[in-house]
PDB file of N, CA and C in Angstrom:
ATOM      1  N   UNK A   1      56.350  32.232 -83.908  1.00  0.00           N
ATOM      2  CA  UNK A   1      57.529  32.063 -84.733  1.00  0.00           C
ATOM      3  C   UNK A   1      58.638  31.427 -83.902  1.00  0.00           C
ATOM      4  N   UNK A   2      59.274  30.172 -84.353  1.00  0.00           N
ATOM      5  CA  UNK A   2      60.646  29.887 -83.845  1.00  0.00           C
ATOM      6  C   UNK A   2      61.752  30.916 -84.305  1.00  0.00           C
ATOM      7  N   UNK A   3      62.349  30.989 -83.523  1.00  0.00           N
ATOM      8  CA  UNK A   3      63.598  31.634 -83.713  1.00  0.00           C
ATOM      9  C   UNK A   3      64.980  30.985 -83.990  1.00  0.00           C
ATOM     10  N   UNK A   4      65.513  31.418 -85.114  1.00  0.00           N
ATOM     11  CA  UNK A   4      66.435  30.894 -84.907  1.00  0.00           C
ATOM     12  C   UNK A   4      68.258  31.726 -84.762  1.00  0.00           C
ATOM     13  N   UNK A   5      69.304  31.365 -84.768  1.00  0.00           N
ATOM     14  CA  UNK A   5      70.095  32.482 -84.395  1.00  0.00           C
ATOM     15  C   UNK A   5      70.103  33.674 -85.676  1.00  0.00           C
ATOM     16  N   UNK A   6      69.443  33.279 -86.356  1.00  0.00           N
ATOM     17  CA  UNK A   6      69.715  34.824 -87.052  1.00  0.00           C
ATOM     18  C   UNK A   6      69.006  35.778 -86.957  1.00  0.00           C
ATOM     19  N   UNK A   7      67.641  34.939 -86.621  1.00  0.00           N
ATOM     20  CA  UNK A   7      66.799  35.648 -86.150  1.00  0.00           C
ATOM     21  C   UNK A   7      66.600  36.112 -84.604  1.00  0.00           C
ATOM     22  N   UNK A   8      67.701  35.751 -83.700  1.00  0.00           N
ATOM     23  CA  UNK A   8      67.951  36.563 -82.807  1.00  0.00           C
ATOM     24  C   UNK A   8      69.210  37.586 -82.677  1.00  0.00           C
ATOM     25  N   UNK A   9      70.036  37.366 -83.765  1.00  0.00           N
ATOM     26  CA  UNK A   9      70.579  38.313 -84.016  1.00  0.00           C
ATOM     27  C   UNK A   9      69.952  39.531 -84.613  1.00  0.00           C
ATOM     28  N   UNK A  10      68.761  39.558 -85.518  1.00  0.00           N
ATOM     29  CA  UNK A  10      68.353  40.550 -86.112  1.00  0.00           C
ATOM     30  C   UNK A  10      67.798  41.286 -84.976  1.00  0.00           C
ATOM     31  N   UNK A  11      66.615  40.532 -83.759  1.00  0.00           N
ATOM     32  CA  UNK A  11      66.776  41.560 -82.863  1.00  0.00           C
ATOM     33  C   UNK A  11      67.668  42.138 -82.305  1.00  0.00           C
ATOM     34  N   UNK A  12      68.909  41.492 -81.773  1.00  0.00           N
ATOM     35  CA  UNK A  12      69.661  42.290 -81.243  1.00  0.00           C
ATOM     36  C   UNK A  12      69.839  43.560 -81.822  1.00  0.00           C
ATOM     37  N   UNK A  13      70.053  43.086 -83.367  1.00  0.00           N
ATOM     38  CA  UNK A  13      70.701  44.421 -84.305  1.00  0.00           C
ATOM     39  C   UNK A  13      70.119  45.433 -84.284  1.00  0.00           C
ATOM     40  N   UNK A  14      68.107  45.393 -84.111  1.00  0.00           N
ATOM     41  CA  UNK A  14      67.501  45.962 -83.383  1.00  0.00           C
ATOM     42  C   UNK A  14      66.822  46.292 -82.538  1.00  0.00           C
ATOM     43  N   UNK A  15      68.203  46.375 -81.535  1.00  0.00           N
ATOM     44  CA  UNK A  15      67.718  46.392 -79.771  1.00  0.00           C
ATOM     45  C   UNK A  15      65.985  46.205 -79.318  1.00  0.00           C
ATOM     46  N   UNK A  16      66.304  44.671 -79.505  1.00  0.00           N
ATOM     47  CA  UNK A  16      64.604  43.923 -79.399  1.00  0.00           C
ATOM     48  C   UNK A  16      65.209  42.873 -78.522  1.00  0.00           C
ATOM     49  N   UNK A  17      66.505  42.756 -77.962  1.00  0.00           N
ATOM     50  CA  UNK A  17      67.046  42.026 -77.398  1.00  0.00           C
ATOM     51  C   UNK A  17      66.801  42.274 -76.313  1.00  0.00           C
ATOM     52  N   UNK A  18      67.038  40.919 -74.880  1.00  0.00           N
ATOM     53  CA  UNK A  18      67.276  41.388 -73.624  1.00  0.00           C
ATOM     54  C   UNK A  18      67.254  40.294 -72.929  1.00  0.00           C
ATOM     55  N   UNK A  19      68.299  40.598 -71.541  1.00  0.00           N
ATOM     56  CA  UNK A  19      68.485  39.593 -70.764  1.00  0.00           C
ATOM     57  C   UNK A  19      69.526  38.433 -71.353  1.00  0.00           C
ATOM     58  N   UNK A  20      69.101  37.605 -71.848  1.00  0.00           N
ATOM     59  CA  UNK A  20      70.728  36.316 -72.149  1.00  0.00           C
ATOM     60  C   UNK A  20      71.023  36.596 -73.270  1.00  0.00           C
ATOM     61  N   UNK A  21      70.237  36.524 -74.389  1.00  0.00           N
ATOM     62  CA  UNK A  21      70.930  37.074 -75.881  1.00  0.00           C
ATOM     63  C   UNK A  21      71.252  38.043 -76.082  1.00  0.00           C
ATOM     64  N   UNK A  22      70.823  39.486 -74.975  1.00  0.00           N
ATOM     65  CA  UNK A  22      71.594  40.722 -75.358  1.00  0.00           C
ATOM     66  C   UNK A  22      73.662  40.640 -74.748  1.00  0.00           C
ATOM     67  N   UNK A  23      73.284  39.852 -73.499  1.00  0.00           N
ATOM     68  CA  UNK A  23      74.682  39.397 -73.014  1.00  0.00           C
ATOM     69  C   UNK A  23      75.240  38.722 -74.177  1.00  0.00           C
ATOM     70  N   UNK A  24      75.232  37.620 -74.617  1.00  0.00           N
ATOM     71  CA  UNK A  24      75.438  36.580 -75.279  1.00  0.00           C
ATOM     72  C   UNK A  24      76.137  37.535 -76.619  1.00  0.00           C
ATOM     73  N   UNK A  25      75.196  37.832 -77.458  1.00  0.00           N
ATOM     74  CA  UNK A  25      75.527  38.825 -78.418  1.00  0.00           C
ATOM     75  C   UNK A  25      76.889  39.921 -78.358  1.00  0.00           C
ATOM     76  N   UNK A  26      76.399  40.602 -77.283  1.00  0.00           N
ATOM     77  CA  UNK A  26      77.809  41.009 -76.720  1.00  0.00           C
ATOM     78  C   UNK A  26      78.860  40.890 -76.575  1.00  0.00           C
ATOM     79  N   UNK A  27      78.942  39.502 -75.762  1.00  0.00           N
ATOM     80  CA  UNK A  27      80.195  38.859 -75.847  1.00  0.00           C
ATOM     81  C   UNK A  27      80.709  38.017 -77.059  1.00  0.00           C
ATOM     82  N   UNK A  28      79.867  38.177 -78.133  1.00  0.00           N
ATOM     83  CA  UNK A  28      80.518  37.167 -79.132  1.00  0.00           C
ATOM     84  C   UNK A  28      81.232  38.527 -79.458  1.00  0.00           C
ATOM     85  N   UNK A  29      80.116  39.704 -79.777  1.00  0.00           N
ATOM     86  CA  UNK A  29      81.263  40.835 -80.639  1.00  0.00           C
ATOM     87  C   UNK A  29      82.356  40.977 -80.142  1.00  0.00           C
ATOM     88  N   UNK A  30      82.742  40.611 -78.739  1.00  0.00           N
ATOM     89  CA  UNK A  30      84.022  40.945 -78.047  1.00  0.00           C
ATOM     90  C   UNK A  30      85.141  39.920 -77.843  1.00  0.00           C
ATOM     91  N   UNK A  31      84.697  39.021 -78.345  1.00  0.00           N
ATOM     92  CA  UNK A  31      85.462  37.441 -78.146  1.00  0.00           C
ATOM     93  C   UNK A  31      86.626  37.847 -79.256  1.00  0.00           C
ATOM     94  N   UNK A  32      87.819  37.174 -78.404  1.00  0.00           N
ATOM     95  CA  UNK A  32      88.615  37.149 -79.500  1.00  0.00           C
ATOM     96  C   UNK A  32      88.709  35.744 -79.951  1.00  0.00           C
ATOM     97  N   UNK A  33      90.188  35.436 -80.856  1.00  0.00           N
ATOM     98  CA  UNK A  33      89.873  34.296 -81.453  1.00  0.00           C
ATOM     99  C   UNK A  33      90.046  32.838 -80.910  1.00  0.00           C
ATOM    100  N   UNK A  34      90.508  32.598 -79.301  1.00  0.00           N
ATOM    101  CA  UNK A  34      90.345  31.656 -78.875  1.00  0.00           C
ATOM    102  C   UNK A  34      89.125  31.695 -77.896  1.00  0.00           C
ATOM    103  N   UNK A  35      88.137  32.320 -77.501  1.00  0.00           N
ATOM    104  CA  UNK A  35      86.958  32.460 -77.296  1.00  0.00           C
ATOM    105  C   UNK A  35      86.077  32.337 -78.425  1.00  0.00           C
ATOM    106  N   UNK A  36      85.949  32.814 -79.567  1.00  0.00           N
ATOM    107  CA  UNK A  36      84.780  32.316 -80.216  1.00  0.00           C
ATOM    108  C   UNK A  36      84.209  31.490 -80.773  1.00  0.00           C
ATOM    109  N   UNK A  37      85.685  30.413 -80.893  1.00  0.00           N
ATOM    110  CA  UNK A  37      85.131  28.919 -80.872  1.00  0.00           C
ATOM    111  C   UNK A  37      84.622  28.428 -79.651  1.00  0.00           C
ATOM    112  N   UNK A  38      85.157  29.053 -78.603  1.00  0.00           N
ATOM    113  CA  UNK A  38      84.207  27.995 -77.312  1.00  0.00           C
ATOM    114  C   UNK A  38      82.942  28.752 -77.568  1.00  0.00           C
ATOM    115  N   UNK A  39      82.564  29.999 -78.041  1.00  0.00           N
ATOM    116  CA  UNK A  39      81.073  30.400 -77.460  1.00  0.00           C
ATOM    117  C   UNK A  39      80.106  29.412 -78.921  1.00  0.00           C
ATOM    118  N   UNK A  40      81.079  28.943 -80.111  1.00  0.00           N
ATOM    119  CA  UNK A  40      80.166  28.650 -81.034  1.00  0.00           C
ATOM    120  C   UNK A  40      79.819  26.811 -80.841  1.00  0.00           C
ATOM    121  N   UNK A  41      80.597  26.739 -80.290  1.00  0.00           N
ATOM    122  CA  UNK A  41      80.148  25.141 -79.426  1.00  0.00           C
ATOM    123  C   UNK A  41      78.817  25.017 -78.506  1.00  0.00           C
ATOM    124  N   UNK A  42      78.482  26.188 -77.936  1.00  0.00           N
ATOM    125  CA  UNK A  42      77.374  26.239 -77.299  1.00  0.00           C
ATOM    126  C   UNK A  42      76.187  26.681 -78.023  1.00  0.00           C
ATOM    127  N   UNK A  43      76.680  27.571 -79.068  1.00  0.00           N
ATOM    128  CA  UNK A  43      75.658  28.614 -79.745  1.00  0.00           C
ATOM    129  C   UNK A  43      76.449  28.546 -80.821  1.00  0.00           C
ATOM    130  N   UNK A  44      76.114  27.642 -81.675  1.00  0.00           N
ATOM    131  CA  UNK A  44      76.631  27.385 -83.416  1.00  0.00           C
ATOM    132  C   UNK A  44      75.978  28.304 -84.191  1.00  0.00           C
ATOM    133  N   UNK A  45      74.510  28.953 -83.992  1.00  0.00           N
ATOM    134  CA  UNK A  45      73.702  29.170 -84.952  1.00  0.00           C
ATOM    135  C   UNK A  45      74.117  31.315 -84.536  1.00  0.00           C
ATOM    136  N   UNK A  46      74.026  30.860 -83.211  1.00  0.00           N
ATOM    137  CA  UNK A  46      74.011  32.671 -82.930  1.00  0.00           C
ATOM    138  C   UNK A  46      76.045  33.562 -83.252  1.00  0.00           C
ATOM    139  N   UNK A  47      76.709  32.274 -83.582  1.00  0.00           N
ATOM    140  CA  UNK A  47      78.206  32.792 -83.618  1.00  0.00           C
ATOM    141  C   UNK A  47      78.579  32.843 -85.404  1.00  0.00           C
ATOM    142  N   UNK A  48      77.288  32.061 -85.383  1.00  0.00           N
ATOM    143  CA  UNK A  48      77.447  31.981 -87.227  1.00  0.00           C
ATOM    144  C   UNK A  48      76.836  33.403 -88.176  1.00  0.00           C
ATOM    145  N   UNK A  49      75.573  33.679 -87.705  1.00  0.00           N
ATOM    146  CA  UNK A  49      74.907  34.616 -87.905  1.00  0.00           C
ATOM    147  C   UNK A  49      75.521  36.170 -87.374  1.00  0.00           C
ATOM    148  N   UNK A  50      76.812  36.102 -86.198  1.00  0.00           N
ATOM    149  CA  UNK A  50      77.212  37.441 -86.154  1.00  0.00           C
ATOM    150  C   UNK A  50      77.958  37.425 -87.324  1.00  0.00           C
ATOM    151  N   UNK A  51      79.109  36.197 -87.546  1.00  0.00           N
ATOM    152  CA  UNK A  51      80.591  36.166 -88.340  1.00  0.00           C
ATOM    153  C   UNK A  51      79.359  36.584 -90.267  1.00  0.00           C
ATOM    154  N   UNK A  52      78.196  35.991 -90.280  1.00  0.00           N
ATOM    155  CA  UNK A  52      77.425  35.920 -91.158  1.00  0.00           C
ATOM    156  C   UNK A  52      77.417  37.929 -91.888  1.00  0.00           C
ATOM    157  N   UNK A  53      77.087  38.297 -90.702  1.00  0.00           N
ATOM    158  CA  UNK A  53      76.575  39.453 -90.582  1.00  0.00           C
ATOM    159  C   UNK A  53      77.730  40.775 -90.659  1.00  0.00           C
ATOM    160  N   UNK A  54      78.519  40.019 -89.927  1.00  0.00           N
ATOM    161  CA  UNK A  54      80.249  41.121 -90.036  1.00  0.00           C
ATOM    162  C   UNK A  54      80.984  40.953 -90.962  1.00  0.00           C
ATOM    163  N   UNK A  55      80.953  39.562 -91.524  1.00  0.00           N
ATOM    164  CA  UNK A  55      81.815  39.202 -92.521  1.00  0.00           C
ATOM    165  C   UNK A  55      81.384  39.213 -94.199  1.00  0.00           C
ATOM    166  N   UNK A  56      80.439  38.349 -93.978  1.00  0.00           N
ATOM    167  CA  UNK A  56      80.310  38.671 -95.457  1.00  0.00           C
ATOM    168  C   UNK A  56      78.802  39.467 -96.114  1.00  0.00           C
ATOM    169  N   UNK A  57      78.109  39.688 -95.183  1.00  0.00           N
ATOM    170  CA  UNK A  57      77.641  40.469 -95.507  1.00  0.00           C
ATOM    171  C   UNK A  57      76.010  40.347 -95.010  1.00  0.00           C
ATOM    172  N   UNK A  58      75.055  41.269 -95.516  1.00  0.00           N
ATOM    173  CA  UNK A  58      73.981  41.435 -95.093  1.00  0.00           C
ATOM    174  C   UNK A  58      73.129  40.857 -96.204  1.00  0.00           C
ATOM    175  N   UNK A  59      73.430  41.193 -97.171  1.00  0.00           N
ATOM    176  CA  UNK A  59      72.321  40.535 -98.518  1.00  0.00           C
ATOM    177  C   UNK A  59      72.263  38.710 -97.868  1.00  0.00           C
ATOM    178  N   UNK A  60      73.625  37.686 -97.995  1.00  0.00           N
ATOM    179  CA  UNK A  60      73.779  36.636 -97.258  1.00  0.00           C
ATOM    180  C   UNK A  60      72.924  36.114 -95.625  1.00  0.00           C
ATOM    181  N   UNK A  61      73.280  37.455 -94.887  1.00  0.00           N
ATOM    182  CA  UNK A  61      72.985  37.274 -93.665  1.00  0.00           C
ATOM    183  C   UNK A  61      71.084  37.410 -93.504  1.00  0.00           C
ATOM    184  N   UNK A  62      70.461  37.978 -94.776  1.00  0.00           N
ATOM    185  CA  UNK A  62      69.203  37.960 -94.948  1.00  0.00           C
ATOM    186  C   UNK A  62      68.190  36.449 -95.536  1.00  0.00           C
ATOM    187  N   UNK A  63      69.221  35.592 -96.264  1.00  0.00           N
ATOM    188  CA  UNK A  63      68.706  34.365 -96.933  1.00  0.00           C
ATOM    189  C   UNK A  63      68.220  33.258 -95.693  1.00  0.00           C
ATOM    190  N   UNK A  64      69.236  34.020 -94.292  1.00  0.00           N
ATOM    191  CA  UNK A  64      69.163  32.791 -93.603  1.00  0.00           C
ATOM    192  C   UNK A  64      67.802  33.200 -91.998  1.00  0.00           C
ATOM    193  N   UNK A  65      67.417  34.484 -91.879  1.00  0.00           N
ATOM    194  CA  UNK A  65      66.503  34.653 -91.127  1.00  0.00           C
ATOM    195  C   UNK A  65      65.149  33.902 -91.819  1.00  0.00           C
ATOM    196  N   UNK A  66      64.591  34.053 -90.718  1.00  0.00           N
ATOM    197  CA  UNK A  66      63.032  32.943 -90.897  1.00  0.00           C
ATOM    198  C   UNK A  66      62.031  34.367 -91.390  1.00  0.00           C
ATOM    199  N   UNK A  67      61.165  33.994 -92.971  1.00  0.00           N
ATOM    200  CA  UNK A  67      60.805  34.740 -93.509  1.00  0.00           C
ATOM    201  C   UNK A  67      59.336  35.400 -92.921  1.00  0.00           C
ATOM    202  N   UNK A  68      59.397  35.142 -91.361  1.00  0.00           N
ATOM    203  CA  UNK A  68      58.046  35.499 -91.062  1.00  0.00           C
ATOM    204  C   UNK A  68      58.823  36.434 -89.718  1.00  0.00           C
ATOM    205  N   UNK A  69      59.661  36.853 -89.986  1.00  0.00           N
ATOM    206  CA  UNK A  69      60.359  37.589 -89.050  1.00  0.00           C
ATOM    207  C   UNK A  69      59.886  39.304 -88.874  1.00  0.00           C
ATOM    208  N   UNK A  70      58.915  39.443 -87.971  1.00  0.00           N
ATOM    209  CA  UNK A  70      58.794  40.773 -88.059  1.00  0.00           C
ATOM    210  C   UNK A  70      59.590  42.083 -88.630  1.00  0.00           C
ATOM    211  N   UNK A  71      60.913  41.767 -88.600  1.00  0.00           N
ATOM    212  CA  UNK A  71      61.744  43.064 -89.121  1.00  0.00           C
ATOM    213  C   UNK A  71      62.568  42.569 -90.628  1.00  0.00           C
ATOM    214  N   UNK A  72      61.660  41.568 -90.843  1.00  0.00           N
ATOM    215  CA  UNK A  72      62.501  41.705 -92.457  1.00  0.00           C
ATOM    216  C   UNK A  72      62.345  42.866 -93.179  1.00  0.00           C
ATOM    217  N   UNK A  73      60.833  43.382 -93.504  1.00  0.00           N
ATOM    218  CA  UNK A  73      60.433  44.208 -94.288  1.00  0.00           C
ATOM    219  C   UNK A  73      61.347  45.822 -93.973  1.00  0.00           C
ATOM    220  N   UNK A  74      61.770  45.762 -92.862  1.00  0.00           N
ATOM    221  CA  UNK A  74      62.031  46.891 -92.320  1.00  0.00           C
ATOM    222  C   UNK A  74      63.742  47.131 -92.747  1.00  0.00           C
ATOM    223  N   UNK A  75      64.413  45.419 -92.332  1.00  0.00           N
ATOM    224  CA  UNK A  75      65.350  45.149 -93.000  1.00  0.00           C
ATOM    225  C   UNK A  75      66.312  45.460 -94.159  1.00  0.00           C
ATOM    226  N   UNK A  76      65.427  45.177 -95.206  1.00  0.00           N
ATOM    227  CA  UNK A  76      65.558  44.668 -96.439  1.00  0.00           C
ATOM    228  C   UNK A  76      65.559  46.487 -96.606  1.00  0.00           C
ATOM    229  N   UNK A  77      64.445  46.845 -95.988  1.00  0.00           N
ATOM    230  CA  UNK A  77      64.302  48.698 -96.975  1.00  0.00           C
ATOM    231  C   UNK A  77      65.541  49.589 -96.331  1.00  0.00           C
ATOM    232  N   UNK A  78      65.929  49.069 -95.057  1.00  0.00           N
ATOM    233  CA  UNK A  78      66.897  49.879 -94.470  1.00  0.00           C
ATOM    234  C   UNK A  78      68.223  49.316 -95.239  1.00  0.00           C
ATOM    235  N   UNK A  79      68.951  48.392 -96.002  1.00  0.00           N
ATOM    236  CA  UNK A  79      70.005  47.787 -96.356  1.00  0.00           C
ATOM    237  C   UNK A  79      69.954  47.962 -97.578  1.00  0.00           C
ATOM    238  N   UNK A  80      68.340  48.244 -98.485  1.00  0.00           N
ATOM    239  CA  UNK A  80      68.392  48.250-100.167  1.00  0.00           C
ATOM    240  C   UNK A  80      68.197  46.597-100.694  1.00  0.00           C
ATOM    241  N   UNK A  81      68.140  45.641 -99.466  1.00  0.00           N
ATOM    242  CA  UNK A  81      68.267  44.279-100.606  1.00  0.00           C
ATOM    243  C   UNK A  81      66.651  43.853-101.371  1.00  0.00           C
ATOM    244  N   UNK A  82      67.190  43.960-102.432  1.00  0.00           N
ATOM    245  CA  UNK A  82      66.035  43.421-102.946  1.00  0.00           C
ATOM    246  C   UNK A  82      65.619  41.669-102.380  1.00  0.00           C
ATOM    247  N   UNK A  83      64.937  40.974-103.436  1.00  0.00           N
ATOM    248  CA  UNK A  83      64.030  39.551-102.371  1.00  0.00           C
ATOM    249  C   UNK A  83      65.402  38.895-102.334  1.00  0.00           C
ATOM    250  N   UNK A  84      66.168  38.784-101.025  1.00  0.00           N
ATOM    251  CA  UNK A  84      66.967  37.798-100.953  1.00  0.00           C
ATOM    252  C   UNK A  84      67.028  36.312-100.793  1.00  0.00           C
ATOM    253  N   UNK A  85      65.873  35.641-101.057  1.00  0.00           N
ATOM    254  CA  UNK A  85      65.657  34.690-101.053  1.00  0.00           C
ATOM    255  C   UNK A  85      65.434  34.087-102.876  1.00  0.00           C
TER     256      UNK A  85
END
C-alpha cells in the first residue's frame, strides 16, 4: 500500500507511528500559526489531514485515506461512520 498523508496520520492516531512521522505529527499538533504554513510547504498532504482531522471532522477526514488501509474497518466502527465514501 502507498501511503498517503492521511494515511499516515491514521497511524499516528493509532500509535503505528515511529521515528520521522511520529516527530513530524507532533510538531504539526504544536505549531502555531506562523509555523504551520512552513511545515505544510514541506508536507502539504500530512498538515492537511491533521487540520482535516481537528477541524472539520472525521466522517471528511475518512473519504480521503486510501481504502485498503488496514485500520479503516477499525476506524469507521470506533467513530460510528457509516461507508464514507
Amino acid at each position: 500500500m502507498s501511503k498517503n498523508g492521511y494515511d499516515r496520520y491514521l497511524d499516528y492516531q493509532y500509535r503505528r507511528s515511529g521515528g520521522f512521522f511520529k516527530a513530524l505529527f507532533d510538531a504539526i499538533k504544536v505549531a502555531d500559526s506562523d509555523n504551520l504554513p512552513k511545515l505544510a510547504k514541506g508536507f502539504p498532504e500530512e498538515v492537511e489531514a491533521y487540520k482535516t482531522w481537528t477541524r472539520v471532522g472525521v466522517t471528511e477526514f475518512a473519504k480521503k485515506v486510501s481504502p485498503d488501509n488496514p485500520f479503516m474497518d477499525e476506524f469507521k466502527k470506533e467513530y460510528g461512520i457509516d461507508e464514507a465514501r
